[in-house]
PDB file of N, CA and C in Angstrom:
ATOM      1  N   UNK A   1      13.960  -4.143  10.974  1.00  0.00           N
ATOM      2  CA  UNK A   1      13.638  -4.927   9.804  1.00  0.00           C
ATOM      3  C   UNK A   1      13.762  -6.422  10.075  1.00  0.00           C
ATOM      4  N   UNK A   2      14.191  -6.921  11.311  1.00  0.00           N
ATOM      5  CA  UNK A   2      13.944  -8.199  11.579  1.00  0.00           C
ATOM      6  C   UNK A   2      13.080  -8.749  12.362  1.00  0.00           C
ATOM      7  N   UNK A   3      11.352  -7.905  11.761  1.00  0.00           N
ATOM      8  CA  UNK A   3      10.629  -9.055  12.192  1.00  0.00           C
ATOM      9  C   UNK A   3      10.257  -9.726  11.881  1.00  0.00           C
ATOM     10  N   UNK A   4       9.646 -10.806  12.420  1.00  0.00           N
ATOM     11  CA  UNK A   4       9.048 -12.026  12.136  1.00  0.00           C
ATOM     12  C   UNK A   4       7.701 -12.098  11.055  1.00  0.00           C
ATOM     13  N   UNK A   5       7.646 -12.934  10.223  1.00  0.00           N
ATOM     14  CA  UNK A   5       6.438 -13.191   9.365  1.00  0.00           C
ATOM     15  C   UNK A   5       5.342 -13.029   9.929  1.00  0.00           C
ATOM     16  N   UNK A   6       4.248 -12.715   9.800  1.00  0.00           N
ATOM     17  CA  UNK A   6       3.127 -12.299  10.123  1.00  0.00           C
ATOM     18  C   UNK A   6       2.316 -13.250   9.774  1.00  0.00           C
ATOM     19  N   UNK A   7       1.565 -14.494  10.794  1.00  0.00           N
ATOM     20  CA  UNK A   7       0.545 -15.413  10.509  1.00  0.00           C
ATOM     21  C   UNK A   7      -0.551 -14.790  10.280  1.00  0.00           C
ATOM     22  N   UNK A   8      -0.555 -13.510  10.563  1.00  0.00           N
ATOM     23  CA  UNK A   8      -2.283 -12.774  10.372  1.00  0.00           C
ATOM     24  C   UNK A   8      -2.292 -11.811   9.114  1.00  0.00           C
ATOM     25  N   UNK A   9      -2.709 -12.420   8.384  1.00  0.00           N
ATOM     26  CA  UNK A   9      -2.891 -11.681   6.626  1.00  0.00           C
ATOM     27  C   UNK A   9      -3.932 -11.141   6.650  1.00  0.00           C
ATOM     28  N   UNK A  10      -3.659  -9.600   6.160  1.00  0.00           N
ATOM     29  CA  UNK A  10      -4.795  -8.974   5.782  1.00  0.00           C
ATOM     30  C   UNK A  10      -5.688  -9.457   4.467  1.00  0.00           C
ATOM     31  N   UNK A  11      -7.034  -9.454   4.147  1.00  0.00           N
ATOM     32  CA  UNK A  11      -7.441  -9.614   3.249  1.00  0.00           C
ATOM     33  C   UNK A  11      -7.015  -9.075   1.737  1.00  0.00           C
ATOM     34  N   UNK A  12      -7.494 -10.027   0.425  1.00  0.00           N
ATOM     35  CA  UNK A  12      -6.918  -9.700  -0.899  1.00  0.00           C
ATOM     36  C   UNK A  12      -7.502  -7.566  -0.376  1.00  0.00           C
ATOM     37  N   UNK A  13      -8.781  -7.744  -0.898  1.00  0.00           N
ATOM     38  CA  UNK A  13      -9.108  -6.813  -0.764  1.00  0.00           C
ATOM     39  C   UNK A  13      -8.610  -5.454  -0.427  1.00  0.00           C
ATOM     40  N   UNK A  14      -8.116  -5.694   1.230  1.00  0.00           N
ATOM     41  CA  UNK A  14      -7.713  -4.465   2.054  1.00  0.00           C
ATOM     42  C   UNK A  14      -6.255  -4.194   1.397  1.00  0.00           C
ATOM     43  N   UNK A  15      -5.318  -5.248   1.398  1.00  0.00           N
ATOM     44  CA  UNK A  15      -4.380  -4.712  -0.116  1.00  0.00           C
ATOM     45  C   UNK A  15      -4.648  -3.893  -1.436  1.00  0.00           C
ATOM     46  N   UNK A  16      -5.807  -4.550  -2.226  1.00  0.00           N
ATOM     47  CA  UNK A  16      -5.589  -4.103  -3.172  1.00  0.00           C
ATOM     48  C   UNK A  16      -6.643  -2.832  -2.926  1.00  0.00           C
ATOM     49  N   UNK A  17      -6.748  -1.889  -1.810  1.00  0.00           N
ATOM     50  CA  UNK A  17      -7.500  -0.361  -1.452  1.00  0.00           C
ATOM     51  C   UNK A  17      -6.539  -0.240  -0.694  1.00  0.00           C
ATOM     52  N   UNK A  18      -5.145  -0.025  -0.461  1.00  0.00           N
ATOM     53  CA  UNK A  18      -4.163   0.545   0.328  1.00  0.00           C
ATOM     54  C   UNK A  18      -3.469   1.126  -0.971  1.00  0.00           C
ATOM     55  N   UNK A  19      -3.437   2.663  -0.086  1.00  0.00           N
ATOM     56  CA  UNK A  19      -2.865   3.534  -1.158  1.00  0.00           C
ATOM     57  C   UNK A  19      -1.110   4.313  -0.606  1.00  0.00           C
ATOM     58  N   UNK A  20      -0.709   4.657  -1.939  1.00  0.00           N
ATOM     59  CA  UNK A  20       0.845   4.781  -1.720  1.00  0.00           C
ATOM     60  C   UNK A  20       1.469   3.789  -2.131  1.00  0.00           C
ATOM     61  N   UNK A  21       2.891   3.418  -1.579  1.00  0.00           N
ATOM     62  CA  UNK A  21       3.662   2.405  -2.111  1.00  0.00           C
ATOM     63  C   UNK A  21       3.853   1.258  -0.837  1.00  0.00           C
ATOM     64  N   UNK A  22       3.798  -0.197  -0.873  1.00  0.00           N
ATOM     65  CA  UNK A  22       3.310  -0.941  -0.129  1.00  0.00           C
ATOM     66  C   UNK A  22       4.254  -2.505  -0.956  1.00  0.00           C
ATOM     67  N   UNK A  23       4.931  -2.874   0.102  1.00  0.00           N
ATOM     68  CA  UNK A  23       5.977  -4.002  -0.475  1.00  0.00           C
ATOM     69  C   UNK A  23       4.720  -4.989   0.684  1.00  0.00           C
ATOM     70  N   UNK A  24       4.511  -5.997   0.327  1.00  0.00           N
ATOM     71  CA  UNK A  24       4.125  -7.415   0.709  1.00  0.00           C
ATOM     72  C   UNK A  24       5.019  -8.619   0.207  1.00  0.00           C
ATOM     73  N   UNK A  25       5.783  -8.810   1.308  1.00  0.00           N
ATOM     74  CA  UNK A  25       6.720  -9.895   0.959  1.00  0.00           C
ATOM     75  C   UNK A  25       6.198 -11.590   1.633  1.00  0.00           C
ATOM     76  N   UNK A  26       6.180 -12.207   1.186  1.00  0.00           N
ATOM     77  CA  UNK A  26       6.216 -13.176   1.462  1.00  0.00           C
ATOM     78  C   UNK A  26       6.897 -14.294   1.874  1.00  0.00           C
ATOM     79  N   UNK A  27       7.088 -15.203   2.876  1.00  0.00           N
ATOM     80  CA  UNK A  27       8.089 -16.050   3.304  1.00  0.00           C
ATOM     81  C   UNK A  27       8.051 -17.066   4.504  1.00  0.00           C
ATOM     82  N   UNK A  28       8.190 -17.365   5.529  1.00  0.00           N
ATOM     83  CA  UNK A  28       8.593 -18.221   6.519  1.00  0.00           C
ATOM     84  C   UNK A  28       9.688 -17.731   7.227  1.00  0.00           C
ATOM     85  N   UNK A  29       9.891 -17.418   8.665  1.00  0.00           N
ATOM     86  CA  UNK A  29      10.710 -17.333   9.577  1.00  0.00           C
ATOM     87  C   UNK A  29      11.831 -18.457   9.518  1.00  0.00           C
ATOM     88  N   UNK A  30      11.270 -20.001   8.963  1.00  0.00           N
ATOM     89  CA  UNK A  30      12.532 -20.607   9.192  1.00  0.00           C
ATOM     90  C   UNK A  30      12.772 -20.928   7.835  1.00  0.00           C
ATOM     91  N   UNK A  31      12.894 -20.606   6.768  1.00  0.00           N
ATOM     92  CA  UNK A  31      13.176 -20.131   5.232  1.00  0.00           C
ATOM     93  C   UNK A  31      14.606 -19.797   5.164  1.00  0.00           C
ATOM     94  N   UNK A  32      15.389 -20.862   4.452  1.00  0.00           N
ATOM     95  CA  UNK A  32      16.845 -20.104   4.870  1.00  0.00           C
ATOM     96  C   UNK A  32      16.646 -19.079   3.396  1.00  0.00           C
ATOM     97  N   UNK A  33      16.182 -19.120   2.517  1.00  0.00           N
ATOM     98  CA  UNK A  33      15.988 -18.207   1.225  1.00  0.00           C
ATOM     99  C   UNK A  33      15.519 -16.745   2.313  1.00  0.00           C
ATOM    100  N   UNK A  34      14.670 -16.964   2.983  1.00  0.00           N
ATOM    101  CA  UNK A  34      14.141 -15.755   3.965  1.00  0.00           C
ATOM    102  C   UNK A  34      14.849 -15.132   4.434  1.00  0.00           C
ATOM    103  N   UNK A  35      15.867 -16.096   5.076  1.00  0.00           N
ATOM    104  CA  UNK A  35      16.811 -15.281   6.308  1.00  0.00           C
ATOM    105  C   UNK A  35      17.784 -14.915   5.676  1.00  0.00           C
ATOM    106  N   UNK A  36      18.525 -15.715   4.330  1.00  0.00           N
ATOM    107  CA  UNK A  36      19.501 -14.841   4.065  1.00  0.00           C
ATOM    108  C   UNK A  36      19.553 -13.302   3.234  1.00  0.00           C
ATOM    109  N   UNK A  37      17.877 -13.649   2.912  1.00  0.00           N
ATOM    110  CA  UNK A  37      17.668 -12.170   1.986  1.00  0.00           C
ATOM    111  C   UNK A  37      17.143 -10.801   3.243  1.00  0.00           C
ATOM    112  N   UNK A  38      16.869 -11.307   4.346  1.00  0.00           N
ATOM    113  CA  UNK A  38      16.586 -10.183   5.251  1.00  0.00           C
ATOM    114  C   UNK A  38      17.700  -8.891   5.086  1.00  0.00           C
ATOM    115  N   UNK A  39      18.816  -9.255   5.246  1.00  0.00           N
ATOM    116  CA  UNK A  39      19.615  -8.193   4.870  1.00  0.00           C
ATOM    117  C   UNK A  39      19.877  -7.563   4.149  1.00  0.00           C
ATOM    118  N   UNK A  40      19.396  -7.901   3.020  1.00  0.00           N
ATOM    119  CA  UNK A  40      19.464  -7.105   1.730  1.00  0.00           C
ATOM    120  C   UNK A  40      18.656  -6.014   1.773  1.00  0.00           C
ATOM    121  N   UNK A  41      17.121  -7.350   2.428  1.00  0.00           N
ATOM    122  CA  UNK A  41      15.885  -6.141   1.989  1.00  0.00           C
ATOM    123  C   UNK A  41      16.265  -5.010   3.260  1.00  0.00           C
ATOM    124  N   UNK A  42      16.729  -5.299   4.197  1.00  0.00           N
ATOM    125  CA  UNK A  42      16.658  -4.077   4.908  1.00  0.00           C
ATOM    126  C   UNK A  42      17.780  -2.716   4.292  1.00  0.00           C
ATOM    127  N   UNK A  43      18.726  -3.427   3.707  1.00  0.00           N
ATOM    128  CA  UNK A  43      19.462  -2.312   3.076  1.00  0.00           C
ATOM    129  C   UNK A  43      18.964  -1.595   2.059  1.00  0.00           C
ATOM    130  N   UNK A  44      18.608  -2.174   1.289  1.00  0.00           N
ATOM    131  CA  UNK A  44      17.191  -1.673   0.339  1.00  0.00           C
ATOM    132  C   UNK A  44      16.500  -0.458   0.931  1.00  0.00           C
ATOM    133  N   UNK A  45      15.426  -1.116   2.200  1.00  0.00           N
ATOM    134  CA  UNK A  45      15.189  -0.072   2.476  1.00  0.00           C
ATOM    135  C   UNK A  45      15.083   1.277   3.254  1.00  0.00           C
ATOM    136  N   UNK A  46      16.681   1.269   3.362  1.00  0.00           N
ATOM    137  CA  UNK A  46      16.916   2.584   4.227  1.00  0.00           C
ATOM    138  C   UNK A  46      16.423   3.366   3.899  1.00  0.00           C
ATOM    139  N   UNK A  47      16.545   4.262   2.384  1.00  0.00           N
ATOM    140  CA  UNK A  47      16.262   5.258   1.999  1.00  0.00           C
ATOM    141  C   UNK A  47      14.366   5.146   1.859  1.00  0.00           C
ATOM    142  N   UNK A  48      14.114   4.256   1.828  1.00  0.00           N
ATOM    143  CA  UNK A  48      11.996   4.450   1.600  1.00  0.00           C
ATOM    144  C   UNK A  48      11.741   4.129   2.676  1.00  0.00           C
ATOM    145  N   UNK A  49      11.472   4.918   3.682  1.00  0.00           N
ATOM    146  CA  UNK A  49      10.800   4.932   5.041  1.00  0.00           C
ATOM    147  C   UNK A  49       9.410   5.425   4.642  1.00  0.00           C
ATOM    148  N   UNK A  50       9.444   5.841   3.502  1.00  0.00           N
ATOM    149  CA  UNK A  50       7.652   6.008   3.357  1.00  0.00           C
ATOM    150  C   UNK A  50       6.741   4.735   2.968  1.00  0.00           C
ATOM    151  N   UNK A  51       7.598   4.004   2.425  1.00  0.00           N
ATOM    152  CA  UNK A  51       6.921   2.657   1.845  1.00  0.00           C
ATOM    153  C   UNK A  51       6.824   1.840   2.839  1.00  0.00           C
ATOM    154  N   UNK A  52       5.461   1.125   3.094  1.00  0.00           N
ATOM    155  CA  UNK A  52       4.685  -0.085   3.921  1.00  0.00           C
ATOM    156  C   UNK A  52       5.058  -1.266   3.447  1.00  0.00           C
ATOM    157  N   UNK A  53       5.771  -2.201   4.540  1.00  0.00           N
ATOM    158  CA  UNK A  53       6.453  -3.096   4.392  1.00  0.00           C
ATOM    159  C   UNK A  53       5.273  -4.281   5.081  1.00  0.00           C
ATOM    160  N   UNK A  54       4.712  -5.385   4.458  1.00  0.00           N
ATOM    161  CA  UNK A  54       3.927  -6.226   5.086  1.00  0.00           C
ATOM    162  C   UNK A  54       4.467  -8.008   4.868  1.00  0.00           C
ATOM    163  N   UNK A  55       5.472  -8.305   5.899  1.00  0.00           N
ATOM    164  CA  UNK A  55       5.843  -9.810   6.438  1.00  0.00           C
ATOM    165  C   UNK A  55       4.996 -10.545   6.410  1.00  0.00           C
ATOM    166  N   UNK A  56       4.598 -11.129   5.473  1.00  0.00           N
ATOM    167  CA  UNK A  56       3.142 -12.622   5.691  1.00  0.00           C
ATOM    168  C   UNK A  56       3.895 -13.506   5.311  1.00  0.00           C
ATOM    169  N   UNK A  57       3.357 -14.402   6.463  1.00  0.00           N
ATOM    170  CA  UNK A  57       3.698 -15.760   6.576  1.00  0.00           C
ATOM    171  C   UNK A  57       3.130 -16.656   5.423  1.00  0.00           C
ATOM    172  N   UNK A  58       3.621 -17.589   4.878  1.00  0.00           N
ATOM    173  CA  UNK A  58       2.828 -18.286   3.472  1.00  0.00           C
ATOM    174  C   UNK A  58       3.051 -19.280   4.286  1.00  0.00           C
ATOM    175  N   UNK A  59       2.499 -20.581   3.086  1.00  0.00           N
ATOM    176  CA  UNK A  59       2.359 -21.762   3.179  1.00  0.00           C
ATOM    177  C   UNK A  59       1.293 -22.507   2.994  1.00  0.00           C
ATOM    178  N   UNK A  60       0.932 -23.361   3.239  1.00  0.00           N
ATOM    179  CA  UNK A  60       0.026 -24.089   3.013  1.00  0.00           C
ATOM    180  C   UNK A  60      -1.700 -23.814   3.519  1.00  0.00           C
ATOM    181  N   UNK A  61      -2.692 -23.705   2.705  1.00  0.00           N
ATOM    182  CA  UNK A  61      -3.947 -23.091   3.094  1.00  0.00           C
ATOM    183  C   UNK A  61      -3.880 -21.315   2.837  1.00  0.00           C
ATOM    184  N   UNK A  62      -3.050 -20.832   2.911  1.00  0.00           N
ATOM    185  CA  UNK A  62      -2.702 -19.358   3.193  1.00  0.00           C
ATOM    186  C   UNK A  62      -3.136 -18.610   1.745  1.00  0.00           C
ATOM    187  N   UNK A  63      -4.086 -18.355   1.824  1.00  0.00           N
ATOM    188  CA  UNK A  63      -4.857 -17.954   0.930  1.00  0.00           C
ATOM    189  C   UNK A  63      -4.353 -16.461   0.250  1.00  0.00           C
ATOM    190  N   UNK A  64      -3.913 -15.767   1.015  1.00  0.00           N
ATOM    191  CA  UNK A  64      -3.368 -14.369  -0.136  1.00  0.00           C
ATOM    192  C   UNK A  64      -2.161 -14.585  -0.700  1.00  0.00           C
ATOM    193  N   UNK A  65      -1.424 -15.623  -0.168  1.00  0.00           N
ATOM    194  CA  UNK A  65      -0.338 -15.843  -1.501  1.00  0.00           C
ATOM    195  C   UNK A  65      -0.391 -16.457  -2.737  1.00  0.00           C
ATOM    196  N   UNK A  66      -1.423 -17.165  -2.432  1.00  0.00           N
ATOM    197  CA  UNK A  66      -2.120 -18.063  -3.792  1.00  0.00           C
ATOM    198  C   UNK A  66      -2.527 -16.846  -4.743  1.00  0.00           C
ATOM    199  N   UNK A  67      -3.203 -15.905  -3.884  1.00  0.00           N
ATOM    200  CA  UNK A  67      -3.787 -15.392  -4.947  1.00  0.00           C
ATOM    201  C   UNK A  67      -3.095 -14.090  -5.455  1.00  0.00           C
ATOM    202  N   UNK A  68      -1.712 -14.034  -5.071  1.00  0.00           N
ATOM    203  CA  UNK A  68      -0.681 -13.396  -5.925  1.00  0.00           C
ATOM    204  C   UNK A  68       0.173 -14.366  -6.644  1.00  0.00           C
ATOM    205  N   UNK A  69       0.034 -15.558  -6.693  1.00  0.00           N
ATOM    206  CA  UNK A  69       0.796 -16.764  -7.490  1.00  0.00           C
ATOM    207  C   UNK A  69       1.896 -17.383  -6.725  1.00  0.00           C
ATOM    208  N   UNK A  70       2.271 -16.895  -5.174  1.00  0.00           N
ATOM    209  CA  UNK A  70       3.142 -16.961  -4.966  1.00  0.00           C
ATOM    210  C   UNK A  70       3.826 -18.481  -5.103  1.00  0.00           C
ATOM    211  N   UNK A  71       5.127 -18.988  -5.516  1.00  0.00           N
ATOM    212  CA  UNK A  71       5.654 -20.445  -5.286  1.00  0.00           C
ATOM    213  C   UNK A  71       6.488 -20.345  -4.763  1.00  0.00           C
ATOM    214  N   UNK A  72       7.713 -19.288  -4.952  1.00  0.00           N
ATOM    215  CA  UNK A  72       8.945 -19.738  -4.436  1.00  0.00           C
ATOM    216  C   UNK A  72       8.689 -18.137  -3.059  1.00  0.00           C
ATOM    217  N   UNK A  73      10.279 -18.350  -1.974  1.00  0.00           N
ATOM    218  CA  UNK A  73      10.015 -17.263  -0.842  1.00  0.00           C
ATOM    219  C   UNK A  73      11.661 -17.132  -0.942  1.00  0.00           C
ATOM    220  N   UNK A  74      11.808 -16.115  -0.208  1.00  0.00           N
ATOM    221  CA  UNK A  74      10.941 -14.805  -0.349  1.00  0.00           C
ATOM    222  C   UNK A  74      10.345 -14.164  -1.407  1.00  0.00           C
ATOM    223  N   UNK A  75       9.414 -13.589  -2.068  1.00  0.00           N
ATOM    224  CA  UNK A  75       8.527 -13.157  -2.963  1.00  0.00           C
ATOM    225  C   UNK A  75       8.402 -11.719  -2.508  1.00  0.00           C
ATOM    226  N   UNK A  76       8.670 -10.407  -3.199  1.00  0.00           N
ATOM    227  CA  UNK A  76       8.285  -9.893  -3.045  1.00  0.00           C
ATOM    228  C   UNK A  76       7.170  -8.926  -3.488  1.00  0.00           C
ATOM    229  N   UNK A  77       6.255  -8.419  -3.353  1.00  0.00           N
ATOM    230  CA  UNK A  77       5.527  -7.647  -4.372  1.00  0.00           C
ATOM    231  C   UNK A  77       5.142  -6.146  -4.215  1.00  0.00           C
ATOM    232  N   UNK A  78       5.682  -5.378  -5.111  1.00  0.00           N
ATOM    233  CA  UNK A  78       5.897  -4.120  -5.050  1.00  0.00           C
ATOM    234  C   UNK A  78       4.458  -3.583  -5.712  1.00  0.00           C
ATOM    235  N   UNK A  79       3.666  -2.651  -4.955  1.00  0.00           N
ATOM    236  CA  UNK A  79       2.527  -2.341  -5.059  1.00  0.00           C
ATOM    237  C   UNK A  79       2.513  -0.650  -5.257  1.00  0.00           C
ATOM    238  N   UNK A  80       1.505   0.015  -6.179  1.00  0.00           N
ATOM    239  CA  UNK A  80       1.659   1.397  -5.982  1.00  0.00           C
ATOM    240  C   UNK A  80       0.049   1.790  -6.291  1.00  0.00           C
ATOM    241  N   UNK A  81      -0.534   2.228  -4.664  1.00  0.00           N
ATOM    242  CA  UNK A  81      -2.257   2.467  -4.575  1.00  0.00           C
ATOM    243  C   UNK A  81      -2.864   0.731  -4.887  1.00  0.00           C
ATOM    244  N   UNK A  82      -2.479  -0.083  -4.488  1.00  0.00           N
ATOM    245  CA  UNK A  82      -2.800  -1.588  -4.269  1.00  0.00           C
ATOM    246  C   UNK A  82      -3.130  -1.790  -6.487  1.00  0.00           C
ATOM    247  N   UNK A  83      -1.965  -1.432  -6.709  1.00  0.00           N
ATOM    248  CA  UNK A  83      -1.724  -1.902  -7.906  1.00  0.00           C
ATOM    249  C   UNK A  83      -0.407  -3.104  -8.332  1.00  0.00           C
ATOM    250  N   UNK A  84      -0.063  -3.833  -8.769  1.00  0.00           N
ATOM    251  CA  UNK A  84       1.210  -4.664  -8.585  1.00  0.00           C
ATOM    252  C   UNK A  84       2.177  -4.319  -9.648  1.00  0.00           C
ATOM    253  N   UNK A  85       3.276  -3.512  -9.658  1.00  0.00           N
ATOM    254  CA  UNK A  85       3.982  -2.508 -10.265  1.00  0.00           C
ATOM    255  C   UNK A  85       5.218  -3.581 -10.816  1.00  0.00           C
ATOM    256  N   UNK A  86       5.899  -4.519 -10.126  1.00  0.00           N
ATOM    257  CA  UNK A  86       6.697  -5.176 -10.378  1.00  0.00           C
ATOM    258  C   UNK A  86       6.696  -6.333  -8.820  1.00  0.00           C
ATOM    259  N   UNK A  87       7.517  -7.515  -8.945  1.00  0.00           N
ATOM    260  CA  UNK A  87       7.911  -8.439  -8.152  1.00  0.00           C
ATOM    261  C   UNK A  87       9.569  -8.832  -8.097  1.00  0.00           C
ATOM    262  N   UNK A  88       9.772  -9.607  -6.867  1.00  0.00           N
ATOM    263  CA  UNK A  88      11.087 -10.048  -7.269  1.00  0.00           C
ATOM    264  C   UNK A  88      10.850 -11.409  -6.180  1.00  0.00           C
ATOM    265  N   UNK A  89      11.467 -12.153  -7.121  1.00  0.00           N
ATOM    266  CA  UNK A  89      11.655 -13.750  -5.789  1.00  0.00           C
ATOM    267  C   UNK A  89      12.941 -13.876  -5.934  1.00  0.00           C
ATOM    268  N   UNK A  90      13.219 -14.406  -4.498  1.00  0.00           N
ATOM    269  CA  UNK A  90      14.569 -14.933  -4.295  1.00  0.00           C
ATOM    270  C   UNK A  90      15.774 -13.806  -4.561  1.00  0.00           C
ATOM    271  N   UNK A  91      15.308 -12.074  -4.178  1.00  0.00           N
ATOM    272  CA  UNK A  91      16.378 -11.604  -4.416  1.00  0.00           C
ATOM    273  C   UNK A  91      17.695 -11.734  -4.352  1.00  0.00           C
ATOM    274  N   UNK A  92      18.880 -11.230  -4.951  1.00  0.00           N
ATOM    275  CA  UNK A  92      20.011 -12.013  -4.790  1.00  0.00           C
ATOM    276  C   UNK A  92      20.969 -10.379  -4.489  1.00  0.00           C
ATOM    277  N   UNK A  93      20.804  -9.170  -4.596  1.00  0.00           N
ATOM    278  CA  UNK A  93      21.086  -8.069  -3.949  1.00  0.00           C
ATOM    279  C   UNK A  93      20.551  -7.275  -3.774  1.00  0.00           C
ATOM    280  N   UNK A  94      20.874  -6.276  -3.055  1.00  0.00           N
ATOM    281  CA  UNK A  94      19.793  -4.905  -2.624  1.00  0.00           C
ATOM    282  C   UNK A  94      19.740  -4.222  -3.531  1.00  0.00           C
ATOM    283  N   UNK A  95      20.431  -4.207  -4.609  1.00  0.00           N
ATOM    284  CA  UNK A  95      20.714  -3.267  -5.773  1.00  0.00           C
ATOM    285  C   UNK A  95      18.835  -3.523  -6.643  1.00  0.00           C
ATOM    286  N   UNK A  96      18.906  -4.798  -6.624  1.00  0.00           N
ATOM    287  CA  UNK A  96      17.892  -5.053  -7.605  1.00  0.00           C
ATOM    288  C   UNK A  96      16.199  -4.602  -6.502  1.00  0.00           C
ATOM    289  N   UNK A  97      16.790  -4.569  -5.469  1.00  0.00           N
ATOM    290  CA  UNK A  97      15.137  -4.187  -4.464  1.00  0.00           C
ATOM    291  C   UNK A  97      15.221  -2.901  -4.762  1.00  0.00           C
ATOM    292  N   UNK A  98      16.553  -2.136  -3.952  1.00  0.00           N
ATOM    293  CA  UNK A  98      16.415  -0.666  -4.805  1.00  0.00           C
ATOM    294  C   UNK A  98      15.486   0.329  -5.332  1.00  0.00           C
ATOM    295  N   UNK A  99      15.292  -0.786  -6.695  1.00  0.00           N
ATOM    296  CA  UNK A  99      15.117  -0.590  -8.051  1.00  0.00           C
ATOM    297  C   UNK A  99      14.078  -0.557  -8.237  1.00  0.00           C
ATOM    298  N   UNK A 100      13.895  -2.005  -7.340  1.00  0.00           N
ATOM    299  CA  UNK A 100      12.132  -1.896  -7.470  1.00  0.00           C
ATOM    300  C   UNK A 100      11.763  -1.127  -6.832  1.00  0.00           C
ATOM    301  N   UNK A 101      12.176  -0.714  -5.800  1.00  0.00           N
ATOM    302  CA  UNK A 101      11.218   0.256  -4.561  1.00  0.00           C
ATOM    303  C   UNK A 101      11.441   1.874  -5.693  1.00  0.00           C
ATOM    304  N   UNK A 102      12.620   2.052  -6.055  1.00  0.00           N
ATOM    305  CA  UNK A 102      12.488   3.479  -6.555  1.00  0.00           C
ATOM    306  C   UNK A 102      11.308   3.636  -7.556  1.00  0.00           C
ATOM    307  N   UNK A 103      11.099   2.431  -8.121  1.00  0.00           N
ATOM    308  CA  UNK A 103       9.405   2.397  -8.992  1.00  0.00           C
ATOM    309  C   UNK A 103       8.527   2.550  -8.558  1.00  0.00           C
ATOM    310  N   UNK A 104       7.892   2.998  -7.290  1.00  0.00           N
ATOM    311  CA  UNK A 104       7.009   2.710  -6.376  1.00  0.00           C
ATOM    312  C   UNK A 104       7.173   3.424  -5.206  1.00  0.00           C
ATOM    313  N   UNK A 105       7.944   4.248  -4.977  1.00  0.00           N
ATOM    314  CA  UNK A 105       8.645   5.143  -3.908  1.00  0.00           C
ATOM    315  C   UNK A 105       8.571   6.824  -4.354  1.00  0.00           C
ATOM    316  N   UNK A 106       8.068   7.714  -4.386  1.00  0.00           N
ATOM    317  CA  UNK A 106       8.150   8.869  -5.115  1.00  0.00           C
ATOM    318  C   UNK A 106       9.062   9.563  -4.266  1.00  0.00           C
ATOM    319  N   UNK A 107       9.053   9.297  -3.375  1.00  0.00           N
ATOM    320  CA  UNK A 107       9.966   9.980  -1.818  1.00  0.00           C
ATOM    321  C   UNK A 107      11.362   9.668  -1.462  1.00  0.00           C
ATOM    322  N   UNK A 108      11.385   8.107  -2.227  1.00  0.00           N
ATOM    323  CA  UNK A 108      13.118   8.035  -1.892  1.00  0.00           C
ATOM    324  C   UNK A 108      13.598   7.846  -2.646  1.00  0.00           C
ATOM    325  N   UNK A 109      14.966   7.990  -2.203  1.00  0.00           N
ATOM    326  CA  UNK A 109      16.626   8.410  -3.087  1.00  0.00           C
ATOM    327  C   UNK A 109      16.567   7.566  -4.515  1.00  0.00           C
ATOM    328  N   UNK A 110      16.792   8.405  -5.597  1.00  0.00           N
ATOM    329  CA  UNK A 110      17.367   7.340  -6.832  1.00  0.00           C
ATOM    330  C   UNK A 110      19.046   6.813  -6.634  1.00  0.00           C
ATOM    331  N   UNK A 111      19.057   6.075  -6.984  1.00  0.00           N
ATOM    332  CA  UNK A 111      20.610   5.195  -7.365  1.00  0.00           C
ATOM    333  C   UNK A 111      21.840   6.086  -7.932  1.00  0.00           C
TER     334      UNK A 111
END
């Protein structure tokens, strides 16, 4: 769970036709909001190994975060069949990713 942001974004599109449950988080490698929430989200998601986790790099020009609204990072957006089910920015524990993922997860553990 510690890789690096992804400069290569898939299109709006190919998101919103990806089916299942699908987190697209958003952020920067040197983001201290980024780095200190990495740990959370990975505790989060032990239990949803079925859910698609997609690291994009934002910032400036970066066109698929605009067009989820993104402002602040980390951002996350919890997707179910490229639908947008709920978000969270700036998580502050794993409890609350969880939560979101169990909305969007049919496969892993409830709380």
């Amino acid at each position: 769970m510690t890789q690096a942001y992804s400069p290569d974004a898939p299109d709006r599109d190919e998101i919103d036709r990806m089916s299942g449950p699908v987190v697209v988080e958003f952020g920067t490698d040197w983001c201290g909001h980024c780095q200190a929430a990495q740990p959370l989200i990975a505790d989060a998601f032990d239990d949803h190994h079925s859910v698609t986790r997609l690291k994009i790099e934002d910032g400036k020009g970066r066109r698929l975060g605009r067009s989820f609204g993104v402002k602040l990072w980390p951002t996350l957006i919890f997707l179910r069949d490229g639908e947008e089910v709920s978000r969270l920015v700036r998580p502050r524990d794993s409890a609350e990713i969880k939560r979101a993922l169990n909305g969007i997860d049919r496969h892993g553990q409830e709380d």
